[in-house]
Protein backbone atom coordinates (compact mmCIF):
# COMPACT_ATOMS: atom_id res chain seq x y z
CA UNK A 1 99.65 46.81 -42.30
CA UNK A 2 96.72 48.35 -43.75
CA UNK A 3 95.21 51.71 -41.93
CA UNK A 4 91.45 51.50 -42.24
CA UNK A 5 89.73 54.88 -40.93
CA UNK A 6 86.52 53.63 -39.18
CA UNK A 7 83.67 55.03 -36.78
CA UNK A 8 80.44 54.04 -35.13
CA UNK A 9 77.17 55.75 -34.88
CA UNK A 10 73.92 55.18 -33.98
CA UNK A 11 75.11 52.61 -30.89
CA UNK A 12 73.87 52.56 -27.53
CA UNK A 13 74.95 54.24 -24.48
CA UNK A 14 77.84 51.87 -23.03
CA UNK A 15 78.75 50.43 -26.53
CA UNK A 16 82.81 50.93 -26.02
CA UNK A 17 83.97 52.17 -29.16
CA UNK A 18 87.48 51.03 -29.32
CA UNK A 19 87.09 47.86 -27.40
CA UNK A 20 84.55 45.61 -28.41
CA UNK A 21 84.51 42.34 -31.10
CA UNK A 22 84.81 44.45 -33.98
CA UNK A 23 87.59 46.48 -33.01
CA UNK A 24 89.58 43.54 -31.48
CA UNK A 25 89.29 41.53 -34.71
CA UNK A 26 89.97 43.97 -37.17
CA UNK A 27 92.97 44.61 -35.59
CA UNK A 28 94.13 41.02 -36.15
CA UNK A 29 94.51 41.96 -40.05
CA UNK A 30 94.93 46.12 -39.97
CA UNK A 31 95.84 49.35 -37.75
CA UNK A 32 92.65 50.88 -36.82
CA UNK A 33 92.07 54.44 -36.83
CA UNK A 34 89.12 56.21 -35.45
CA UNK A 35 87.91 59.09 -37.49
CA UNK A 36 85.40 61.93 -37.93
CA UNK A 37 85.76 61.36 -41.62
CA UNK A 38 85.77 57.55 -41.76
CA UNK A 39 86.13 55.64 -44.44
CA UNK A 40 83.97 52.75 -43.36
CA UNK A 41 80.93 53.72 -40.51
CA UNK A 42 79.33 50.86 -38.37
CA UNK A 43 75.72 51.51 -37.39
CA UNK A 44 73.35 50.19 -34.99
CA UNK A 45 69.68 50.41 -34.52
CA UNK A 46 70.10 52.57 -31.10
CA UNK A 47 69.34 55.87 -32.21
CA UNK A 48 66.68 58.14 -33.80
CA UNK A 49 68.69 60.34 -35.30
CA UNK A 50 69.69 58.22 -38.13
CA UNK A 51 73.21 59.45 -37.37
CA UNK A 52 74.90 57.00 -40.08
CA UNK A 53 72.94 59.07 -42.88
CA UNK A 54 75.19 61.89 -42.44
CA UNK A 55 78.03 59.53 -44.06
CA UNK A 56 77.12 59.36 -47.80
CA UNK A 57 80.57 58.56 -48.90
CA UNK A 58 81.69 55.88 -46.37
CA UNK A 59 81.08 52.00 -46.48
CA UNK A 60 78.48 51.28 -44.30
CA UNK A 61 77.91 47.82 -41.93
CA UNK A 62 75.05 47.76 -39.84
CA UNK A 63 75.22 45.87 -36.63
CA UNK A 64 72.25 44.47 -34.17
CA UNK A 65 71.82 42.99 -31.28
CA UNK A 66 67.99 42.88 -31.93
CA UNK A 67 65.59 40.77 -33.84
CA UNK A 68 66.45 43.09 -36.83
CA UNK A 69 66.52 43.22 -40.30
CA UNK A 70 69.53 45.05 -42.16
CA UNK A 71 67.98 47.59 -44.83
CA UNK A 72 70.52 46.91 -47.81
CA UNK A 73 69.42 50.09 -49.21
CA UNK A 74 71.24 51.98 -46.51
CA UNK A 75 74.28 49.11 -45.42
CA UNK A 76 76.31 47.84 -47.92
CA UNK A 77 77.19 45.16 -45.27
CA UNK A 78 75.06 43.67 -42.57
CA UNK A 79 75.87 41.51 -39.02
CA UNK A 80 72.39 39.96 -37.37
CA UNK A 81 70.74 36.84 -36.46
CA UNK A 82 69.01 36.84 -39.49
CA UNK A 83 69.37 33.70 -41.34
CA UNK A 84 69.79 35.16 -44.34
CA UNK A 85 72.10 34.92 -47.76
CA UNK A 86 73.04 37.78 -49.91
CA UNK A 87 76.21 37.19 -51.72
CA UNK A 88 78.79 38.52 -49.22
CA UNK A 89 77.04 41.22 -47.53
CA UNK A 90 75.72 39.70 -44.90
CA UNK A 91 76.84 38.08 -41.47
CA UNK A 92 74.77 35.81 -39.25
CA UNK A 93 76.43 36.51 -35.37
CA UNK A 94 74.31 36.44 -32.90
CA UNK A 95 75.10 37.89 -29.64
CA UNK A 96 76.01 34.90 -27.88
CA UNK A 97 79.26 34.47 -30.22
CA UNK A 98 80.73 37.63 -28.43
CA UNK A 99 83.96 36.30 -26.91
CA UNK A 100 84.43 38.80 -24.10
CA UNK A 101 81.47 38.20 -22.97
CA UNK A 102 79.85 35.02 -23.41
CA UNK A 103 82.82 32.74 -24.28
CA UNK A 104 83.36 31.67 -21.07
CA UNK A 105 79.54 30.46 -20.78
CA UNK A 106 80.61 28.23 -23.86
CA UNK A 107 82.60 26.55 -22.38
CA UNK A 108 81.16 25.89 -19.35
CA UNK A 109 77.99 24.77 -21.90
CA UNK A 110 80.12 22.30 -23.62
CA UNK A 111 81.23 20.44 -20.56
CA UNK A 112 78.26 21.00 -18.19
CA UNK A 113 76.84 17.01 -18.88
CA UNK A 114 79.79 15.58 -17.65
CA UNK A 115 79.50 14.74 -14.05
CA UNK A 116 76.28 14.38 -13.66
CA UNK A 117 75.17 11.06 -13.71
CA UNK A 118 78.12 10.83 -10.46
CA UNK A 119 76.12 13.58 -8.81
CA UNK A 120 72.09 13.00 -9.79
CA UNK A 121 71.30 13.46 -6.06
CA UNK A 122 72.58 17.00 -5.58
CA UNK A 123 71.00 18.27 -8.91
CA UNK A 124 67.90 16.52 -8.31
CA UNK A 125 67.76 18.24 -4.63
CA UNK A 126 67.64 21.83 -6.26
CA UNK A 127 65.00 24.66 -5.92
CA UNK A 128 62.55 24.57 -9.02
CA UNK A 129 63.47 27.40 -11.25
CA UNK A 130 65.74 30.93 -11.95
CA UNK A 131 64.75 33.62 -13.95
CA UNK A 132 67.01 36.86 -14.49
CA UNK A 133 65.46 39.41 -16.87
CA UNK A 134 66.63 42.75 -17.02
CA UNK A 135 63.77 44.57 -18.99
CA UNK A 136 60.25 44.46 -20.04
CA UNK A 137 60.56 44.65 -23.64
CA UNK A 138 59.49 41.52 -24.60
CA UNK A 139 56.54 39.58 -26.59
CA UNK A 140 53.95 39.73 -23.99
CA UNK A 141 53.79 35.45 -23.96
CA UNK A 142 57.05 35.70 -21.43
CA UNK A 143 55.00 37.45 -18.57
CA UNK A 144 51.78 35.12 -19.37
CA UNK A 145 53.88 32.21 -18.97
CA UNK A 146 55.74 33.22 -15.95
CA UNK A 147 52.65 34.16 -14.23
CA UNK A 148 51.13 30.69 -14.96
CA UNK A 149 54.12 28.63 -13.97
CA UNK A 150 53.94 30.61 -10.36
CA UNK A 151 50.97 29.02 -10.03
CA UNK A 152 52.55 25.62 -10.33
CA UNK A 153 55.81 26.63 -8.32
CA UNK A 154 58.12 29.09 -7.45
CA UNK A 155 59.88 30.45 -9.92
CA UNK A 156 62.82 33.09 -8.32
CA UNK A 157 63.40 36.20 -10.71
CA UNK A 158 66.93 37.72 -9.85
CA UNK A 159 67.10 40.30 -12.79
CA UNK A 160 65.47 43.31 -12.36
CA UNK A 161 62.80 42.49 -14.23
CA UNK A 162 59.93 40.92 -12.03
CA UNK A 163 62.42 40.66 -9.02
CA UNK A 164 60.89 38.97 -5.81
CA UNK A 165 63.64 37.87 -4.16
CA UNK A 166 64.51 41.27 -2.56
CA UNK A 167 67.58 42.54 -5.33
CA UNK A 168 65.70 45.03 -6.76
CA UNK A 169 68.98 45.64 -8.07
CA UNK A 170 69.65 42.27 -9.54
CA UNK A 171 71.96 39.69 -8.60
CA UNK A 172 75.35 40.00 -9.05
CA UNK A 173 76.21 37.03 -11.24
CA UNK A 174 73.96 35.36 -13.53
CA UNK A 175 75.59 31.71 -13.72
CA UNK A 176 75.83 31.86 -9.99
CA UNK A 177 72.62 32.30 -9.12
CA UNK A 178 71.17 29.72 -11.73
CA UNK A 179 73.24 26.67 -10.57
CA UNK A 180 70.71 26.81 -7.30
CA UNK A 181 68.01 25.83 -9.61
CA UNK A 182 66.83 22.77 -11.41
CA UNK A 183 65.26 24.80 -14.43
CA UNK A 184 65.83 28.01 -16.01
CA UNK A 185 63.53 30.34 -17.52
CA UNK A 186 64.77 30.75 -20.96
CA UNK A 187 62.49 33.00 -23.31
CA UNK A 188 63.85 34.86 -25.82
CA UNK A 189 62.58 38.22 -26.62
CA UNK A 190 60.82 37.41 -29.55
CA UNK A 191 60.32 34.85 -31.74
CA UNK A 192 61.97 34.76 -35.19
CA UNK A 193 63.63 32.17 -37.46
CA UNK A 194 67.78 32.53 -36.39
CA UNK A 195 67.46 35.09 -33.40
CA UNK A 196 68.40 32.93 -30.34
CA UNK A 197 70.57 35.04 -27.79
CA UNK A 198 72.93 34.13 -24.49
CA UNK A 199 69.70 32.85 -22.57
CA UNK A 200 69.89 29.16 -23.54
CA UNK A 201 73.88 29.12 -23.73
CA UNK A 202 73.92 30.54 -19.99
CA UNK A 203 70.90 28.27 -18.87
CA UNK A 204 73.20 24.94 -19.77
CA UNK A 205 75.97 26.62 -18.67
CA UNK A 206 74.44 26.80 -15.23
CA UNK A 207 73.94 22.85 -15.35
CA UNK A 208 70.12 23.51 -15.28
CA UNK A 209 67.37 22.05 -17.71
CA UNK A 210 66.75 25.37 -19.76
CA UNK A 211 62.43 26.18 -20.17
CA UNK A 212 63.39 27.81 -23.60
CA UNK A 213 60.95 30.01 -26.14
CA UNK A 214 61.91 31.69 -29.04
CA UNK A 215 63.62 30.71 -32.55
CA UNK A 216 61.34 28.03 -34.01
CA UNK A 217 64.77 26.67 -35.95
CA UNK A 218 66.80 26.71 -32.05
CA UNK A 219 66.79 22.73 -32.30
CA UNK A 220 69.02 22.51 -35.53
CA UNK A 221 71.65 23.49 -33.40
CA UNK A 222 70.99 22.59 -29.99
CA UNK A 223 70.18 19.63 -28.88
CA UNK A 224 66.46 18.81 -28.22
CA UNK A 225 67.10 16.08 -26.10
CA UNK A 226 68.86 18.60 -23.17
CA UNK A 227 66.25 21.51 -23.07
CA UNK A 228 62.17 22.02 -22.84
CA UNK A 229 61.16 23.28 -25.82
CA UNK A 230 58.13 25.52 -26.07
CA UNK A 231 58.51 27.21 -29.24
CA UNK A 232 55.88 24.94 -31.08
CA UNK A 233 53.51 24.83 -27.95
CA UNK A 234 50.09 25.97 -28.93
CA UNK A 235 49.16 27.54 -25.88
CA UNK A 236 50.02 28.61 -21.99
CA UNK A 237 48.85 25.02 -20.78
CA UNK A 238 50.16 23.17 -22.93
CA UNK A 239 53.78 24.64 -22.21
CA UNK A 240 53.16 24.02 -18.59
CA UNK A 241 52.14 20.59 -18.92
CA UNK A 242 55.48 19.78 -20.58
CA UNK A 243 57.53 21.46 -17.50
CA UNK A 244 55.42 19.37 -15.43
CA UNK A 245 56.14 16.16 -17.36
CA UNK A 246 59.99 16.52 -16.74
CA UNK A 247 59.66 18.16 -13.31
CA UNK A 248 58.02 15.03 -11.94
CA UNK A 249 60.16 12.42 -13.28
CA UNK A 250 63.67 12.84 -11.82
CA UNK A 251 64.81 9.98 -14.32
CA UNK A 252 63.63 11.62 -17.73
CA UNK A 253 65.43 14.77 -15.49
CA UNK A 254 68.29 13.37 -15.21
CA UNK A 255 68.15 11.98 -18.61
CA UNK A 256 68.01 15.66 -19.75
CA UNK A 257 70.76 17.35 -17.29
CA UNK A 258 73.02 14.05 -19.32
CA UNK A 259 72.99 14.89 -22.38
CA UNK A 260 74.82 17.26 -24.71
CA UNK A 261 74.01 21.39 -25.40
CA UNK A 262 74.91 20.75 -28.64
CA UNK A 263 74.19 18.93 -31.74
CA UNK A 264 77.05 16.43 -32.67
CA UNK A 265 77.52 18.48 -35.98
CA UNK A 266 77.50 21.82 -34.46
CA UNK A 267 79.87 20.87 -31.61
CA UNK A 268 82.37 23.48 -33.28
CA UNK A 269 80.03 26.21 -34.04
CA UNK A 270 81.65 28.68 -31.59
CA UNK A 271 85.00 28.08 -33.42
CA UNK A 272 83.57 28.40 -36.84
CA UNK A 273 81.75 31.75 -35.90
CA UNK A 274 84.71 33.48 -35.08
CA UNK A 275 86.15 31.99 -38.18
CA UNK A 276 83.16 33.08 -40.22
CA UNK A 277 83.38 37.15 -38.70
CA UNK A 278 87.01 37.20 -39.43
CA UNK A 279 86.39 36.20 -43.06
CA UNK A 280 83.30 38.74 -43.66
CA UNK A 281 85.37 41.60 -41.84
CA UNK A 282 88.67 40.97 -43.99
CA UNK A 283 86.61 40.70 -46.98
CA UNK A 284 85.27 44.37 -46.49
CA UNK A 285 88.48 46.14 -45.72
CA UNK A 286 91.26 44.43 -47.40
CA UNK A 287 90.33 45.64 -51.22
CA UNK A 288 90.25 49.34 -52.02
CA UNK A 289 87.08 51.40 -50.82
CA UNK A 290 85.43 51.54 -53.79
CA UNK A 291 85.61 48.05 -53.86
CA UNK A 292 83.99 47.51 -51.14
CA UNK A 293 80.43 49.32 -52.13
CA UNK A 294 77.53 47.58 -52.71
CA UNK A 295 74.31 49.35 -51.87
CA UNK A 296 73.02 51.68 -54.92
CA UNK A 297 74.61 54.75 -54.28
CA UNK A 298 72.51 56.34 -57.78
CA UNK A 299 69.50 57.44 -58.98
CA UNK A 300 66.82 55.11 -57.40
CA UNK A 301 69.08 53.81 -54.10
CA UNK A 302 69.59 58.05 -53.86
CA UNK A 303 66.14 58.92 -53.81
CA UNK A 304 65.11 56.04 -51.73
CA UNK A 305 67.59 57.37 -48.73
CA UNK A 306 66.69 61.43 -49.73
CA UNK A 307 63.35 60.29 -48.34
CA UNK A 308 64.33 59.09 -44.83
CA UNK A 309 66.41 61.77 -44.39
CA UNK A 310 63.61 63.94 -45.16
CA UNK A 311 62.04 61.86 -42.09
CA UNK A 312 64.77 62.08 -40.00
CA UNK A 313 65.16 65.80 -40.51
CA UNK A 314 61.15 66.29 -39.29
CA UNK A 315 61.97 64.02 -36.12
CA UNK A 316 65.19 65.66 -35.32
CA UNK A 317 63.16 69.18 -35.57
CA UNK A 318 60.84 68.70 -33.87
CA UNK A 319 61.25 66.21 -31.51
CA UNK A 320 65.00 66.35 -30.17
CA UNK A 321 64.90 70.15 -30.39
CA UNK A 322 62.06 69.81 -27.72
CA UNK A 323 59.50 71.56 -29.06
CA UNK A 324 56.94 72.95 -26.71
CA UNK A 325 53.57 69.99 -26.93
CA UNK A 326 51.76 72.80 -27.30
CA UNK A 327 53.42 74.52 -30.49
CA UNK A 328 53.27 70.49 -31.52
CA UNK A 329 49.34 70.75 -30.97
CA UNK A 330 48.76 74.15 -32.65
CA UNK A 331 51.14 72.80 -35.90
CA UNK A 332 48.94 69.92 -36.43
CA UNK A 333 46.15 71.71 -35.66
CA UNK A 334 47.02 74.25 -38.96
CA UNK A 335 48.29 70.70 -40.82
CA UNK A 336 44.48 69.32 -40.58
CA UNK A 337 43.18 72.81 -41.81
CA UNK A 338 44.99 73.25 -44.63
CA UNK A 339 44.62 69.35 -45.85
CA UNK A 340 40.64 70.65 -45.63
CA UNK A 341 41.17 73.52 -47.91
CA UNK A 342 42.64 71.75 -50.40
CA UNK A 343 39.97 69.24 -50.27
CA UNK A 344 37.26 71.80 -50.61
């Protein structure tokens, strides 16, 4: 078995290093070593210091779990939710297709129209609508909206995000506490073409109705016949008025809660993904390193990466070495004099 001498940078805090989707299926194919001379370095987007830089001579794959572009000037290999193609450098995976930790919301997904039309009563008789959010980071049009639909009903937030149920904390389990409700609050973070994360897989997993914003394209996939869809709503109102249409019509409802989270031709898209990211990953590490390459590593890619480390270098100065604000002030201060002398 191959030995392939890898390390990640540039993650966030509680990213676990040797066990994680990566790890787990590379090891289907090679041994895995960890090194602090690695052959090939993973990068994220979780840290200023540009630490991947540092690794000139490694093949690099960046990794998000944000609406993200890869810079192919830097990666030689890049895993998003961009849909994107570029020969075999690039990997659409969004989040969601993480088996340890969304796989069993699949499956629940996949089966959660099944008993319903048995049981219309009980899901009828539900509270309106769940909403966990962690975080406030988020296109301001998620707060507008959830402000607005109070006004029509009570929406319970569980996350920690906007909690007013009394869990500052947050609930304990996501699924558990969205079966209670009819709807769920489903907005993505942003909106892009190909970024759609857990929130819709988890809101159908739940056996609710998801109230979904976000990737304009979600409905190629998913099936527009089992979800609100506010993505091409023009404005606030408008996106209420369409909760309001299904909310007060427990057949159309019901109708809903019936059908299918997935597209007919997509029903084995969770398969196929883990498919697809063992292809891309085997592709990178089973030829010989220099193989492998494929960002410009000369002359024009050089310069073009001598310049953000030039960047990087500044930040790192000045920034992470905590410079007193006031040596900051005084530096800039000098900056904006000189810049006038050599205008005079």
């Amino acid at each position: 078995m191959k030995i392939v001498k890898i390390k990640f940078v540039d993650f966030w805090e509680h990213w676990n290093q040797e066990d994680n989707f990566i790890v787990n299926t590379l090891k289907k194919f090679f041994k895995v070593e960890f090194s602090e001379n690695p052959d090939y370095v993973f990068y994220s987007n979780f840290s200023k210091r540009l630490d991947h830089m540092k690794y000139k001579n490694a093949v690099k794959i960046f990794y998000t779990q944000e609406n993200l572009c890869p810079d192919f000037n830097f990666a030689d290999y890049g895993i998003g939710f961009e849909e994107l193609t570029y020969g075999d450098r690039y990997l659409q995976f969004p989040i969601c297709y993480i088996d340890e930790r969304y796989g069993n919301a699949w499956r629940k997904m996949k089966t959660k129209h099944m008993d319903v039309q048995g049981n219309a009563e009980k899901y009828i008789n539900r509270e309106f609508c769940g909403m966990v959010v962690s975080n406030k980071d988020a296109d301001p049009i998620r707060d507008e909206f959830f402000e607005k639909l109070l006004q029509y009903q009570f929406v319970s937030s569980g996350g920690k995000y906007r909690n007013n149920i009394g869990q500052p904390n947050g609930i304990p389990d996501k699924l558990e506490f969205m079966r209670k409700y009819r709807f769920s609050f489903c907005f993505e973070n942003s909106s892009h073409p190909g970024y759609y994360t857990e929130k819709l897989i988890e809101g159908f997993a739940a056996k609710t109705v998801p109230i979904y914003w976000g990737d304009p394209h979600i409905e190629e996939i998913f099936n527009p016949n089992a979800f609100i869809n506010l993505s091409d709503c023009e404005s606030i109102d408008e996106m209420i008025e369409k909760v309001k249409a299904v909310d007060l019509d427990n057949e159309k409802y019901i109708s809903m809660l019936s059908e299918p989270a997935l597209n007919e031709e997509y029903s084995n898209i969770w398969e196929n993904k883990q498919c697809e990211l063992e292809k891309f990953l085997v592709n990178i590490f089973s030829v010989e390193k220099e193989q492998a390459y494929r960002r410009n590593r000369v002359f024009w890619g050089e310069r073009y990466c001598e310049l953000y480390e030039k960047m990087r270098d500044f930040y790192v100065f000045f920034f992470q070495n905590k410079l007193e604000v006031t040596a900051v002030k005084k530096l800039k201060k000098a900056k904006n004099k000189f810049v006038r002398v050599l205008a005079k």
